[in-house]
Protein backbone atom coordinates (compact mmCIF):
# COMPACT_ATOMS: atom_id res chain seq x y z
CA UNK A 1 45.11 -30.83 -9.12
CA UNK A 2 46.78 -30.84 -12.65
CA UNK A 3 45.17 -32.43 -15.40
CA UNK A 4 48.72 -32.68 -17.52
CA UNK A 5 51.67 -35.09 -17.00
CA UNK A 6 53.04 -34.36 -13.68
CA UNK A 7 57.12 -33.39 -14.17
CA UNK A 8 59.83 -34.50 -12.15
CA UNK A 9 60.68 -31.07 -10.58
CA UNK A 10 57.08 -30.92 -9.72
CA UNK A 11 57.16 -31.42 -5.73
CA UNK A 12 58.75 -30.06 -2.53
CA UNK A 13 59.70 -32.49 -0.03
CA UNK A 14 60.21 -31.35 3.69
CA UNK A 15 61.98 -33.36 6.23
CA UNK A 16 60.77 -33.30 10.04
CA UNK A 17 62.87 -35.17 12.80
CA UNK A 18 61.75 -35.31 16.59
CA UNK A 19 59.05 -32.86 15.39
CA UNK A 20 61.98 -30.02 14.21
CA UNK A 21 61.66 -29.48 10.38
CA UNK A 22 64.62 -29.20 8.12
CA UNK A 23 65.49 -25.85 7.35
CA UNK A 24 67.58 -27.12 4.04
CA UNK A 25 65.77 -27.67 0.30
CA UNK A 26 65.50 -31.18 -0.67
CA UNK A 27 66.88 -31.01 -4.45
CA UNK A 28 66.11 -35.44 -4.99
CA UNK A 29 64.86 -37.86 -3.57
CA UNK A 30 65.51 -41.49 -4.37
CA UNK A 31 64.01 -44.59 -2.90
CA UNK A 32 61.29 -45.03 -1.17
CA UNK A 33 59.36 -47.32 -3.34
CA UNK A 34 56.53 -49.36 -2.11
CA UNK A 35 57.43 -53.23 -2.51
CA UNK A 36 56.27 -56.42 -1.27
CA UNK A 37 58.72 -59.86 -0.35
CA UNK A 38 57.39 -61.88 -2.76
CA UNK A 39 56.81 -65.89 -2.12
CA UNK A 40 57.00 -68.72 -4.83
CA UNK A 41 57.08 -72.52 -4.56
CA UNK A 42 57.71 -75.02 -7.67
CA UNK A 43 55.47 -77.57 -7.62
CA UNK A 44 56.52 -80.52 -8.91
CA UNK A 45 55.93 -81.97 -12.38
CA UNK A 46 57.93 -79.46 -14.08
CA UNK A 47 54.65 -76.93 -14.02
CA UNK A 48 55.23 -72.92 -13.46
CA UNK A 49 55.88 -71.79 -10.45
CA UNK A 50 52.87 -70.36 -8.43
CA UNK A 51 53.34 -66.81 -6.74
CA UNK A 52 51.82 -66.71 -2.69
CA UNK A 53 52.40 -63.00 -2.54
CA UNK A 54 54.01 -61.39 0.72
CA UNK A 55 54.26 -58.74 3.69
CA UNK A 56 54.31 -55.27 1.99
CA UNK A 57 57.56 -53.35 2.77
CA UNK A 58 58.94 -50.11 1.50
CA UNK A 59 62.59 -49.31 0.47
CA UNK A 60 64.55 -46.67 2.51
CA UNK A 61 64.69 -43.53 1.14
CA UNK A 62 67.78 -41.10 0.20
CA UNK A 63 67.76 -37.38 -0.56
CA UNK A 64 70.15 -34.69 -1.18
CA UNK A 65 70.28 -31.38 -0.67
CA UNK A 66 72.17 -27.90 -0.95
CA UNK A 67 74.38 -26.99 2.14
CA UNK A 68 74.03 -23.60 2.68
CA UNK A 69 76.11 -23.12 6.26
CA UNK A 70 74.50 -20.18 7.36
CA UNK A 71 70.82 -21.69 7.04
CA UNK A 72 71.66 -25.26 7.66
CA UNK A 73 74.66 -26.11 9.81
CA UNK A 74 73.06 -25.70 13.28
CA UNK A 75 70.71 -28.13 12.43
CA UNK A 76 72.89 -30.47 10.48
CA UNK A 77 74.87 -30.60 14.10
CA UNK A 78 72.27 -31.25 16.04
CA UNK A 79 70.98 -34.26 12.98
CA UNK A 80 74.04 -36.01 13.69
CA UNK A 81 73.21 -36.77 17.08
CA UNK A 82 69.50 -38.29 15.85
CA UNK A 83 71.43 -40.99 13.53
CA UNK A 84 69.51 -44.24 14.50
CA UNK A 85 67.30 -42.50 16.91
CA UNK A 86 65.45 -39.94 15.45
CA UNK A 87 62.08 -40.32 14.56
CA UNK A 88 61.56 -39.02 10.64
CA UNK A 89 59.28 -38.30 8.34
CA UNK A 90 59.62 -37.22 5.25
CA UNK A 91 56.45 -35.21 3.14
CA UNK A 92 56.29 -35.11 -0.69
CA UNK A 93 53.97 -32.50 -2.06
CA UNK A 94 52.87 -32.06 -5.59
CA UNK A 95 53.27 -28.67 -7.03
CA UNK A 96 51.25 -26.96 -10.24
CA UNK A 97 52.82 -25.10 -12.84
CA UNK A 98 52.59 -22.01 -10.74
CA UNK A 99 54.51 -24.10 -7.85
CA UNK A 100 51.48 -24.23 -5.34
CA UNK A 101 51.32 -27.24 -3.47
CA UNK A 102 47.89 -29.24 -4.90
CA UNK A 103 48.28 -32.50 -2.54
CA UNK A 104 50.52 -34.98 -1.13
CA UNK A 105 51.79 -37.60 -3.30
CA UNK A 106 54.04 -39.49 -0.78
CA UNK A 107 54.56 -39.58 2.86
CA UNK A 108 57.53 -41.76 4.90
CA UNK A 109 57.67 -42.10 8.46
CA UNK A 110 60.95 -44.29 10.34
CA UNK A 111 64.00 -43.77 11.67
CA UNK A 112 66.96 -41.15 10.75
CA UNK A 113 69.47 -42.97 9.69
CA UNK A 114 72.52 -41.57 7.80
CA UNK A 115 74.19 -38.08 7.35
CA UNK A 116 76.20 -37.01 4.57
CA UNK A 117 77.73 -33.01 4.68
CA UNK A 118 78.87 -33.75 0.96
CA UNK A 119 82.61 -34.51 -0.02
CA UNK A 120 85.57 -31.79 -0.04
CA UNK A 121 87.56 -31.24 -3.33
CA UNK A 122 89.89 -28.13 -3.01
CA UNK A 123 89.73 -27.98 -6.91
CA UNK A 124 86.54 -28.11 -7.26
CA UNK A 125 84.38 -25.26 -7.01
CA UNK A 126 81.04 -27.31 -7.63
CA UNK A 127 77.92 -26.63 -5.28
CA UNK A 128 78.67 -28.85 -1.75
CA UNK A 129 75.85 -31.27 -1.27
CA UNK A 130 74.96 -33.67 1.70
CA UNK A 131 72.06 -36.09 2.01
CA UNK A 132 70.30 -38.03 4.44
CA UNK A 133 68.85 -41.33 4.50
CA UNK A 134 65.55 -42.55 6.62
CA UNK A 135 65.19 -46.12 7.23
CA UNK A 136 61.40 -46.29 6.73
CA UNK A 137 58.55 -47.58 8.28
CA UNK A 138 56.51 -50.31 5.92
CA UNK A 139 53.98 -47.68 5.15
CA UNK A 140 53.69 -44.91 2.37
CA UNK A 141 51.36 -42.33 3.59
C-alpha cells in the first residue's frame, strides 16, 4: 500500500454484469458516494434542531469509457438488453506508482441501469465515449 497521497488516476475499475466482465476501460467514475437520509425534528421553544440520524444509502454510480468497436461493441449489444435487469457490480482498485493493483478501495453491487454509446458529431473528430450507470445496492464493499 502507498504511503503518499493517493492521485486521482490512481485506480482501475472493472465492471461485471450477470457474471460477464466488461471488456472496455473505465476512464471516470462519478457517484457512488456513501450517504445516509438524514432525520431532524424542531422542538419547540425556538431551540436547535436535534439530528435522529437515518438508513444508510449510497448514490448510483456513473462511468464513462472509450468505445473502441472492435473490443467493445459485442458486448455493448448484448448490455443493452441487461438495462434494469442485470445484476452489476462494479470493482475499484487502487494502483501504486508502478500501476499494480495494492487493494480495493470501493466495491458497488445493484442493478444495470443505463447505456450511453456516446453522441455523434460529424465535425467532430473527438474520441467517442459512452457510459453506464448502476443503480446501486445500499452497500459499499
Amino acid at each position: 500500500m502507498p504511503d503518499t497521497t493517493l492521485l486521482q488516476d490512481e485506480a482501475s475499475l472493472e465492471l461485471t454484469v450477470d457474471g460477464r466482465v466488461a471488456p472496455f476501460l473505465i476512464k471516470k467514475r462519478d457517484g457512488g458516494e456513501a450517504t445516509s437520509e438524514g432525520s431532524k425534528t424542531p422542538p419547540a421553544g425556538g431551540y436547535s434542531e436535534k439530528a435522529h440520524g437515518g438508513r444508510q444509502t449510497v448514490e448510483d454510480v456513473t462511468c464513462t469509457f472509450e468505445f473502441v468497436p472492435s473490443r467493445d461493441n459485442d458486448f455493448i449489444q448484448w448490455l443493452k438488453s441487461r438495462r434494469g435487469k442485470g445484476n452489476a457490480r462494479l470493482v475499484e482498485n487502487g494502483l501504486d506508482d508502478d500501476g499494480n493493483v495494492w487493494g480495493r478501495i470501493n466495491g458497488w453491487t445493484g442493478k444495470f441501469k443505463k447505456l450511453d454509446t456516446g453522441n455523434y458529431d460529424g465535425s467532430d473528430s473527438a474520441v467517442r465515449e459512452g457510459s453506464f450507470e448502476i443503480e446501486t445496492d445500499g452497500v459499499i464493499q
